[in-house]
N, C-alpha and C. Protein backbone atom coordinates (compact mmCIF):
# COMPACT_ATOMS: atom_id res chain seq x y z
N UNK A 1 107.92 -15.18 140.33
CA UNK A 1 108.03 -13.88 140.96
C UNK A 1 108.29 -14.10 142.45
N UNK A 2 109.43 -13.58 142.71
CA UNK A 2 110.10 -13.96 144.12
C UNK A 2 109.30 -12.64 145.15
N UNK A 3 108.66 -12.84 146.37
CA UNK A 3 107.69 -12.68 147.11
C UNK A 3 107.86 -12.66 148.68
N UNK A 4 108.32 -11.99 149.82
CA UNK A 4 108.47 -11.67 150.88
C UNK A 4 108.10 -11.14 151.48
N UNK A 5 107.83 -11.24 152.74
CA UNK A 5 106.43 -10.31 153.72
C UNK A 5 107.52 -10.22 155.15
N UNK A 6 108.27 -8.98 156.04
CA UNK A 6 109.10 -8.76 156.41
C UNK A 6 108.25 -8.10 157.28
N UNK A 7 108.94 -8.66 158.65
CA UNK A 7 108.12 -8.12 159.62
C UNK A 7 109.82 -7.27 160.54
N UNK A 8 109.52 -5.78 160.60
CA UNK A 8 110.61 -5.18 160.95
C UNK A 8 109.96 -4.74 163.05
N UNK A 9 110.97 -4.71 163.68
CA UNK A 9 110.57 -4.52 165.88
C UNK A 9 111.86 -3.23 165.72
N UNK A 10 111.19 -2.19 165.97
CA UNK A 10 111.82 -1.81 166.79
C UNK A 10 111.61 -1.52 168.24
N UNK A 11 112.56 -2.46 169.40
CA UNK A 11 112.11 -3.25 170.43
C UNK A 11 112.19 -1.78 171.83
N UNK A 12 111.29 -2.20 172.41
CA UNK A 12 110.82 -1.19 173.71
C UNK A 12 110.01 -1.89 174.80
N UNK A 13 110.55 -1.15 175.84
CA UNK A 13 109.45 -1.66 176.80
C UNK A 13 108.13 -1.13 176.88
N UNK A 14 108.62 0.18 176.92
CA UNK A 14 107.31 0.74 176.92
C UNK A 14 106.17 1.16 175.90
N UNK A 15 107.26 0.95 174.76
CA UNK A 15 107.06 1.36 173.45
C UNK A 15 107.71 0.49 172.31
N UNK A 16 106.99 -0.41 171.57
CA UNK A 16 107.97 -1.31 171.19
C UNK A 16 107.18 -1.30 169.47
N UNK A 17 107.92 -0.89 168.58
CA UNK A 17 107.74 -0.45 167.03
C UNK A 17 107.59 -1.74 166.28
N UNK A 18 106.08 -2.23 165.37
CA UNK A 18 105.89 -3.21 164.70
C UNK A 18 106.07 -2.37 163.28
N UNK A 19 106.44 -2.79 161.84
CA UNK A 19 106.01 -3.05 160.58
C UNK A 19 106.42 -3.88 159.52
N UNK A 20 105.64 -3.82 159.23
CA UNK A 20 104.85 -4.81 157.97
C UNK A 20 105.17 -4.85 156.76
N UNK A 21 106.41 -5.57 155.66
CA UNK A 21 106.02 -4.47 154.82
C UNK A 21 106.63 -6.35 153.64
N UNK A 22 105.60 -5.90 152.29
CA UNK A 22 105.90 -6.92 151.38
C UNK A 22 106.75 -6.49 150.06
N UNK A 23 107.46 -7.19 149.98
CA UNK A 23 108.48 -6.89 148.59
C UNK A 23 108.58 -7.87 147.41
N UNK A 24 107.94 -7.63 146.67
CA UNK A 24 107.56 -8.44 145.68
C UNK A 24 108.91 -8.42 144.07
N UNK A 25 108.92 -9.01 143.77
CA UNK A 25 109.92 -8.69 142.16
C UNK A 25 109.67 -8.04 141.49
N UNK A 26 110.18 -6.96 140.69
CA UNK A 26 109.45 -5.57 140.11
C UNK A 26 108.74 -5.60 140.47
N UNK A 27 108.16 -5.06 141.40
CA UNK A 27 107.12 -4.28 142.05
C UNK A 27 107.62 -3.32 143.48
N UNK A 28 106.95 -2.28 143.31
CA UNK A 28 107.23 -1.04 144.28
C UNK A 28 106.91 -1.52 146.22
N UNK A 29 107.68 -2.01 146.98
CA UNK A 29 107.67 -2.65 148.37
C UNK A 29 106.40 -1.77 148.64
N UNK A 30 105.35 -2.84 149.75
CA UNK A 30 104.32 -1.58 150.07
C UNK A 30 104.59 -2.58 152.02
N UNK A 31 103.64 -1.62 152.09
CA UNK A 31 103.10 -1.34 153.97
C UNK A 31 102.06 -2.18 153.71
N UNK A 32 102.45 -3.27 154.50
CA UNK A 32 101.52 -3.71 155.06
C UNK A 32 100.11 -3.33 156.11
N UNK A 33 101.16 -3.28 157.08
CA UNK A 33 100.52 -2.37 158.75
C UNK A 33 101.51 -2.00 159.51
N UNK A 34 101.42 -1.21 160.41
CA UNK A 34 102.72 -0.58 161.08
C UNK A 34 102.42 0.25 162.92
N UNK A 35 102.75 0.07 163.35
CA UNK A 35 102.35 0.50 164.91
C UNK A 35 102.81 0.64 165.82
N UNK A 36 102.51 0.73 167.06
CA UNK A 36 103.41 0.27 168.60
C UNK A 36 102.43 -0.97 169.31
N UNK A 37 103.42 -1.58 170.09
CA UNK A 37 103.32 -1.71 170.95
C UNK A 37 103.00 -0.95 172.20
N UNK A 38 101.83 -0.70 172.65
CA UNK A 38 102.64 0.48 174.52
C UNK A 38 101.90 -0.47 175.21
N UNK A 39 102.59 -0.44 176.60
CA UNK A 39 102.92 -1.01 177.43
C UNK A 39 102.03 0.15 178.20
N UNK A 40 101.48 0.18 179.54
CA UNK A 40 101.16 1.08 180.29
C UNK A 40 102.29 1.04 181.55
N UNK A 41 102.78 2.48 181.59
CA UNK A 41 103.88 2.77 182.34
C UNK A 41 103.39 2.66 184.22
N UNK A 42 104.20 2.63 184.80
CA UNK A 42 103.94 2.09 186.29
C UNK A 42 103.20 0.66 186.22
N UNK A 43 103.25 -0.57 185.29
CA UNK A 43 102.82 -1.34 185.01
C UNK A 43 104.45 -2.36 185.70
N UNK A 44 104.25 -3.42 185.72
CA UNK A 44 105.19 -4.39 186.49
C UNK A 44 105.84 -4.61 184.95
N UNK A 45 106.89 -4.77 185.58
CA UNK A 45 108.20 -5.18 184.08
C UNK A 45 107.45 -6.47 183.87
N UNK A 46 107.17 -7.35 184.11
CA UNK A 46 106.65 -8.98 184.15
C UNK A 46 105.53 -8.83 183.47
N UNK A 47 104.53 -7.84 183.44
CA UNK A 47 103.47 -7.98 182.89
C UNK A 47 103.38 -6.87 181.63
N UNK A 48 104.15 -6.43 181.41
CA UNK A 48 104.67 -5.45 180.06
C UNK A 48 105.67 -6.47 179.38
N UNK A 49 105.92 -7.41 179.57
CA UNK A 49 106.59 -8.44 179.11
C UNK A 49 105.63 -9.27 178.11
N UNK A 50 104.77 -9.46 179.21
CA UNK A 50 103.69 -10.59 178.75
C UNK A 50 102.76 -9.35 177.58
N UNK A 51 102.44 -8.59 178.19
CA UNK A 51 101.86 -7.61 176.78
C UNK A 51 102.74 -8.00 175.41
N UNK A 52 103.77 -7.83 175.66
CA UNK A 52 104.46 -7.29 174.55
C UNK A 52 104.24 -9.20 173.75
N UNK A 53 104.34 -10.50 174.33
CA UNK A 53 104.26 -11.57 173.99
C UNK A 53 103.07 -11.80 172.77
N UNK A 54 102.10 -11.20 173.69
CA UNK A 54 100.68 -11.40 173.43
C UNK A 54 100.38 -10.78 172.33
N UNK A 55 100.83 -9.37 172.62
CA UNK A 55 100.95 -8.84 171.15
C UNK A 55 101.56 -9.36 169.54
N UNK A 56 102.83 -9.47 170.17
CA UNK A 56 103.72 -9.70 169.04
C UNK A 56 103.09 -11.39 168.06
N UNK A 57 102.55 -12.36 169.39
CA UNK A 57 102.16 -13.28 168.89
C UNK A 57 100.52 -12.94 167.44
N UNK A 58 100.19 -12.15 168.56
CA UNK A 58 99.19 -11.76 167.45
C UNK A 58 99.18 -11.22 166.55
N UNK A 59 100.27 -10.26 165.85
CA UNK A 59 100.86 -9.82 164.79
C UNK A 59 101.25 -10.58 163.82
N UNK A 60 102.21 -11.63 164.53
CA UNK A 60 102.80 -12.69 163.43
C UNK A 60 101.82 -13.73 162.86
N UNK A 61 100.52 -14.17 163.97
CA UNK A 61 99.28 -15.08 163.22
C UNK A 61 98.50 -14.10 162.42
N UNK A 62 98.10 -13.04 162.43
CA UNK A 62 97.74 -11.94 161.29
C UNK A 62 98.61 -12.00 159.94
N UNK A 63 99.60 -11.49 160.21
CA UNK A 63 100.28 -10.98 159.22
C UNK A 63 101.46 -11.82 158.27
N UNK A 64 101.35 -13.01 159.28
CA UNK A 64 102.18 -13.78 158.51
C UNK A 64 103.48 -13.82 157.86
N UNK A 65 104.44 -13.13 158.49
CA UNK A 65 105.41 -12.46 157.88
C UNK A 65 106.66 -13.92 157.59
N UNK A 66 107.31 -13.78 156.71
CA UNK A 66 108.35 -14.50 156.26
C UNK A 66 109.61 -14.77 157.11
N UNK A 67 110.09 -13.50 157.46
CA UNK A 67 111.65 -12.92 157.96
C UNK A 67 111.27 -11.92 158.87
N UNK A 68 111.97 -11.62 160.21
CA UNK A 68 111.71 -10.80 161.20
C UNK A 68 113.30 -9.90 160.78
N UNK A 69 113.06 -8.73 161.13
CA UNK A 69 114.47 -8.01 161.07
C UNK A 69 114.08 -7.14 162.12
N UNK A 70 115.42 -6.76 163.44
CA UNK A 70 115.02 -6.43 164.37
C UNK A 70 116.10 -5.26 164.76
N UNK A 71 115.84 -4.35 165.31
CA UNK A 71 117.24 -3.55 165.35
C UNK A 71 117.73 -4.36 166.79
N UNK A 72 119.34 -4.09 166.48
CA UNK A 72 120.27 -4.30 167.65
C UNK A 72 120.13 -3.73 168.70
N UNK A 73 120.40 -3.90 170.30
CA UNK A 73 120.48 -3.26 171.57
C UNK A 73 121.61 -2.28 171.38
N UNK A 74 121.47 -1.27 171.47
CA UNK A 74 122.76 0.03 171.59
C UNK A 74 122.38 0.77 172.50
N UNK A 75 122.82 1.09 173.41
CA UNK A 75 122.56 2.28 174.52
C UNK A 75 123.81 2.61 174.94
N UNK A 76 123.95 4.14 174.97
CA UNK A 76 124.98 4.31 175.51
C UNK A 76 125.42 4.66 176.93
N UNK A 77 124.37 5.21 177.07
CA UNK A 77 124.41 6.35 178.64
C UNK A 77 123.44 5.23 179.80
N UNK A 78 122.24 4.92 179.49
CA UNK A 78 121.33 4.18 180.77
C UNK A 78 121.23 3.07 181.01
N UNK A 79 121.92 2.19 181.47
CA UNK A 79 122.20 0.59 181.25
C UNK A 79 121.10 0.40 182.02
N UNK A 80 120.35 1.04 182.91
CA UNK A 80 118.46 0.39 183.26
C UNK A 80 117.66 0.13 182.16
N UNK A 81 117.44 1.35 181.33
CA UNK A 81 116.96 1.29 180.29
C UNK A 81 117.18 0.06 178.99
N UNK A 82 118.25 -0.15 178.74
CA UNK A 82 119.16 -1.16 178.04
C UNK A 82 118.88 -2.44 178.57
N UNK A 83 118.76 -2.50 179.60
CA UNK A 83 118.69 -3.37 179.82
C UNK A 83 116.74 -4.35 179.92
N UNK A 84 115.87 -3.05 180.43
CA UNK A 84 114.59 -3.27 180.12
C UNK A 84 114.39 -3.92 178.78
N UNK A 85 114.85 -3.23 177.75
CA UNK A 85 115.05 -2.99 176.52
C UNK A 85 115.56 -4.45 175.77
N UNK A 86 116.30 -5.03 176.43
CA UNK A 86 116.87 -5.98 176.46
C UNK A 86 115.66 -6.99 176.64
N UNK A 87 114.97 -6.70 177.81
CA UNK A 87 114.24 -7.82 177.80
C UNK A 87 113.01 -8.16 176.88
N UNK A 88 112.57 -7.11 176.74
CA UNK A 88 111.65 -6.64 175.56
C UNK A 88 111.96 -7.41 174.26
N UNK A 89 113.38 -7.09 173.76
CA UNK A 89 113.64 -7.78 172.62
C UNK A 89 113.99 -9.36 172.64
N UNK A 90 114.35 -9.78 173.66
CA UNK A 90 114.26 -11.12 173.87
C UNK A 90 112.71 -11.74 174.17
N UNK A 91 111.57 -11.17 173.93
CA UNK A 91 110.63 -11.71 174.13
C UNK A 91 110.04 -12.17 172.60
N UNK A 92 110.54 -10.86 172.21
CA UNK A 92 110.27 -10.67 170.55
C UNK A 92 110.64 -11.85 170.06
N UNK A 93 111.75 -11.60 170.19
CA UNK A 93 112.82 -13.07 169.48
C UNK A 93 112.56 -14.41 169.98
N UNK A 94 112.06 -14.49 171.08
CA UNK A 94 111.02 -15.97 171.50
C UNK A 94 109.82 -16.07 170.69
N UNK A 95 109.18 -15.25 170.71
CA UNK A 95 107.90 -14.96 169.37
C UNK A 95 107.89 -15.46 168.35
N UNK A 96 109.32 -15.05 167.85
CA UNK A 96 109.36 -15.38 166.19
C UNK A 96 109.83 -16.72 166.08
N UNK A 97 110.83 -17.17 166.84
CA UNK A 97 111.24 -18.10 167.08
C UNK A 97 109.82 -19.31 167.04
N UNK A 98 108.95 -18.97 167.93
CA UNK A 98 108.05 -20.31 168.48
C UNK A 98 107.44 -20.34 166.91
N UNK A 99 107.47 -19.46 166.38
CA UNK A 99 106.84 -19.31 164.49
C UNK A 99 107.77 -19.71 163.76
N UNK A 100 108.92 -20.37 163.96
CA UNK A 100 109.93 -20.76 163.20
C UNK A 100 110.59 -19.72 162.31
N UNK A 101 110.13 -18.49 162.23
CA UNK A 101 110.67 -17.19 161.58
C UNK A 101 112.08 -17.13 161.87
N UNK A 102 113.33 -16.89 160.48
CA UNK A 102 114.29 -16.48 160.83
C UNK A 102 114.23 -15.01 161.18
N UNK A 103 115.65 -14.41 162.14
CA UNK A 103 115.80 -13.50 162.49
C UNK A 103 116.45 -13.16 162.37
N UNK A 104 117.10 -11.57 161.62
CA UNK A 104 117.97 -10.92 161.47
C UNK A 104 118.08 -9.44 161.93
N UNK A 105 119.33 -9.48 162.43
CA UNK A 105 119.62 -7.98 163.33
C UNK A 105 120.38 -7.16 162.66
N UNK A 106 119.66 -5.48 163.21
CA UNK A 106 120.89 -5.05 162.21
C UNK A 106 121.02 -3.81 163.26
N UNK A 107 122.46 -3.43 163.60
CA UNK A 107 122.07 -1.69 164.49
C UNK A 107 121.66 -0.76 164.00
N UNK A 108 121.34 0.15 165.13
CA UNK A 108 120.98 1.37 164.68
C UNK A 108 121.80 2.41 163.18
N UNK A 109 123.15 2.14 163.31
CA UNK A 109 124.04 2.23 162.40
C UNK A 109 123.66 1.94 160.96
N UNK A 110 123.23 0.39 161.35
CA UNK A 110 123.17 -0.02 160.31
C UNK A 110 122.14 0.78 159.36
N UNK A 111 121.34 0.32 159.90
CA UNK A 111 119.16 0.88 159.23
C UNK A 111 120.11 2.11 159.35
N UNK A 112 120.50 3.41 160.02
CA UNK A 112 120.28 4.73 159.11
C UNK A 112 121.52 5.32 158.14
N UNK A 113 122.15 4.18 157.89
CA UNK A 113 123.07 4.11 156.71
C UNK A 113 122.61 3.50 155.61
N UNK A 114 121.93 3.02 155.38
CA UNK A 114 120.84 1.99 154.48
C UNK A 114 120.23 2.46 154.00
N UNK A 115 119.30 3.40 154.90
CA UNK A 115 118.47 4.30 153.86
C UNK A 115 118.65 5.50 154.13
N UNK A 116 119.52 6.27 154.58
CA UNK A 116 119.91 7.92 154.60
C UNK A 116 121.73 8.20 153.70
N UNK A 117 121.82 7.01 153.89
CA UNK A 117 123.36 7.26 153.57
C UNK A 117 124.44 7.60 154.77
N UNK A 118 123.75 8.30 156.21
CA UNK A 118 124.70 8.93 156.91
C UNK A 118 123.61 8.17 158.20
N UNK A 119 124.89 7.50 158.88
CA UNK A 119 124.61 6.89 160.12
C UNK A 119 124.32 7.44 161.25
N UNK A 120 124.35 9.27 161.04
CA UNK A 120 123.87 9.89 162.45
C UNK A 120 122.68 10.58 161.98
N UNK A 121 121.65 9.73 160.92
CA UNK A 121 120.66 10.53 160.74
C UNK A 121 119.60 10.83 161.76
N UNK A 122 118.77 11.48 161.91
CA UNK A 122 117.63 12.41 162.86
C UNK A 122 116.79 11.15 162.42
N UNK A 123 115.27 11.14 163.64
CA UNK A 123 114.40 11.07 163.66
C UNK A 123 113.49 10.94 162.42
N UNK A 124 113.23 12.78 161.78
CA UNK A 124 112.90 13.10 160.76
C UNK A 124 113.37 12.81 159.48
N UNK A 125 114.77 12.52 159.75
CA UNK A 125 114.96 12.17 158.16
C UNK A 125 114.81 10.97 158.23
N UNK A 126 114.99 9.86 158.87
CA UNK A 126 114.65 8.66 158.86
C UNK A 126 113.10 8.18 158.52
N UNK A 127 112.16 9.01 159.15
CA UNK A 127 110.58 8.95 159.05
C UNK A 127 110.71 9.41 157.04
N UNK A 128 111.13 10.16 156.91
CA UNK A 128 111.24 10.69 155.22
C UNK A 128 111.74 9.92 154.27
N UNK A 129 112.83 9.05 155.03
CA UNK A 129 113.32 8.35 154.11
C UNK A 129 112.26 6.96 154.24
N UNK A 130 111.61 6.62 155.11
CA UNK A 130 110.68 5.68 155.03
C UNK A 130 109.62 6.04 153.95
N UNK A 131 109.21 7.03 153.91
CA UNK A 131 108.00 7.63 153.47
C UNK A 131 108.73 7.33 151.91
N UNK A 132 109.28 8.01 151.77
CA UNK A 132 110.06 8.02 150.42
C UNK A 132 110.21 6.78 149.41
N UNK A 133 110.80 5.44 150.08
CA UNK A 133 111.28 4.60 150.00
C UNK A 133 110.15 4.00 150.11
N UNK A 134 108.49 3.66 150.89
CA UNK A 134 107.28 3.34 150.74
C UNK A 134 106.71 3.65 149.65
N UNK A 135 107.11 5.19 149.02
CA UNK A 135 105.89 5.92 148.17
C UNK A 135 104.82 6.19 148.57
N UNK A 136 104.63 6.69 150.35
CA UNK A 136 103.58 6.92 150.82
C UNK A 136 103.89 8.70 150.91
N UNK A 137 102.38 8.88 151.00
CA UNK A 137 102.21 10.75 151.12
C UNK A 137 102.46 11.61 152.33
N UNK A 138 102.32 10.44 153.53
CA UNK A 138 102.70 10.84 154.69
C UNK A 138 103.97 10.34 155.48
N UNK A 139 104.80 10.97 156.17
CA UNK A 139 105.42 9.90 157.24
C UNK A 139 104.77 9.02 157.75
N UNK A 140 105.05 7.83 158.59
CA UNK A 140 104.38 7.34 159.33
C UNK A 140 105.12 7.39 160.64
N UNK A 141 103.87 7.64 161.46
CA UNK A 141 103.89 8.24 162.97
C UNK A 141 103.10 7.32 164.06
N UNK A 142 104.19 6.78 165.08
CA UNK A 142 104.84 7.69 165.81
C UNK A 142 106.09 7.11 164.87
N UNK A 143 107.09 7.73 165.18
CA UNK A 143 108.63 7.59 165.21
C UNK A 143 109.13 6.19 165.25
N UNK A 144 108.31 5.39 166.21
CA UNK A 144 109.01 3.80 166.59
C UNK A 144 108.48 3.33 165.37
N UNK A 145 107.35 3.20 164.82
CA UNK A 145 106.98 2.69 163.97
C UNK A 145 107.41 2.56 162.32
N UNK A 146 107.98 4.21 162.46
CA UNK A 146 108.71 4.12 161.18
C UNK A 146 110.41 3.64 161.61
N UNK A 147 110.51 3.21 162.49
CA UNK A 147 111.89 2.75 162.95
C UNK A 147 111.39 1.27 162.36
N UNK A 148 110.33 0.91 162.85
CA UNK A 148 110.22 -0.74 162.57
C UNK A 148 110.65 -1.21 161.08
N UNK A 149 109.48 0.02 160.13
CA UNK A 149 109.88 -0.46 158.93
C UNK A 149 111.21 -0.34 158.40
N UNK A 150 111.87 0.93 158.93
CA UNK A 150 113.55 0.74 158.56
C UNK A 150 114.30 -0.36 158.71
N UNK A 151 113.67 -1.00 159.98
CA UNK A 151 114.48 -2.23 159.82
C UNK A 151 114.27 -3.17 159.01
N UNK A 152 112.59 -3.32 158.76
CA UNK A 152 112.33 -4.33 157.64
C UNK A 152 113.26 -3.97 155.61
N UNK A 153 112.96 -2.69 155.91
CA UNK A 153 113.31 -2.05 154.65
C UNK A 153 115.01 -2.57 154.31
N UNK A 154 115.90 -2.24 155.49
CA UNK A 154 117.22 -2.70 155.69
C UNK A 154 117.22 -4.01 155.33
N UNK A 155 116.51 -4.99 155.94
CA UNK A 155 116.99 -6.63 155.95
C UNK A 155 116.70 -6.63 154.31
N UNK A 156 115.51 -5.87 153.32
CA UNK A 156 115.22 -6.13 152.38
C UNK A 156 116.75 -5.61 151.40
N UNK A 157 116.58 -4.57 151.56
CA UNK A 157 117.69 -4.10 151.04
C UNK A 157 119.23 -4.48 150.85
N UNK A 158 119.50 -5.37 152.47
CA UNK A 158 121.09 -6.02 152.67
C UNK A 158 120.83 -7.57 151.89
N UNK A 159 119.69 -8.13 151.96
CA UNK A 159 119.56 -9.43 150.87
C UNK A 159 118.89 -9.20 149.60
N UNK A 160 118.76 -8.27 148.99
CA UNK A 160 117.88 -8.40 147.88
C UNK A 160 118.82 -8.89 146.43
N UNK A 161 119.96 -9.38 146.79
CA UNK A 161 120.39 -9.92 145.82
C UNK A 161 120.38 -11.47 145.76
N UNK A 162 120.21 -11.44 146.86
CA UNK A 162 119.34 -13.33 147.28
C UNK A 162 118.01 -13.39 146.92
N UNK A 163 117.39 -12.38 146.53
CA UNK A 163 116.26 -12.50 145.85
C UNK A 163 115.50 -12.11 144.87
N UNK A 164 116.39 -11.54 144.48
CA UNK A 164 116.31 -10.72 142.59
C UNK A 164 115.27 -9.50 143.13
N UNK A 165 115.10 -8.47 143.97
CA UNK A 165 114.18 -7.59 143.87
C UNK A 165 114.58 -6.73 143.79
């Protein structure tokens, strides 16, 4: 029985989306754990950095995850932001890295074509289609968090023929 524990970032400075989620062979994918990161704002970029390290390190010795799947940098309009953003996810990706975890990216595009069908899906339908696709009773909230698992859900979904699930 082929067995995977997928740790999905959706990456932020201030706000940076962990989940958790295991996919087993016939069997229904469940949630692990799922959350943010926050950062406290008027905080030094350097030390919202190191949060986000500290964190993420402690997630991956918890949870143990197999495969990291991370969404891509896309911004269109605030290249400050994008670029914070930027750094954020390169910390991530040092994280997984020092854990020998492979890493796979996918854009925003990607994750809400994956599981909505339509790449300009909302917020809400994305949180629904998580919920849905979990078999949980609630969304999960905040928003970043169910972004995280979309991404995990995606990486599961774009290889699951590499792994019979």
């Amino acid at each position: 029985m082929a067995k995977r524990r997928i740790l999905g970032i959706d990456p932020g400075t201030g706000i940076c989306g962990f989940g958790v989620v295991d996919f087993v062979t016939h069997k229904k994918p469940r949630m692990v754990t799922a959350g943010v990161i926050a950062t406290p704002a008027h905080t030094p970029l350097a030390d919202r950095l190191l949060d986000i390290y500290d964190s993420m390190h402690q997630i991956i010795e918890e949870t143990h995850p197999d495969q990291v799947s991370i969404e891509k940098l896309y911004f269109n309009q605030n290249i400050t932001t994008g670029i914070t953003v930027a750094e954020a996810r390169g910390v991530v990706i040092l994280v997984a890295r020092q854990f020998e975890l492979p890493i796979f990216e996918y854009t925003p595009l990607q994750i809400k074509q994956t599981l909505t069908g339509y790449g300009r899906a909302k917020k809400k339908e994305m949180q629904e289609a998580v919920r849905q696709y979990l078999e949980m009773k609630e969304i999960v909230k905040p928003d970043d968090a169910a972004d995280a698992l979309a991404a995990a859900i995606t990486h599961a979904l774009m290889t699951r023929a590499q792994y019979s699930l």
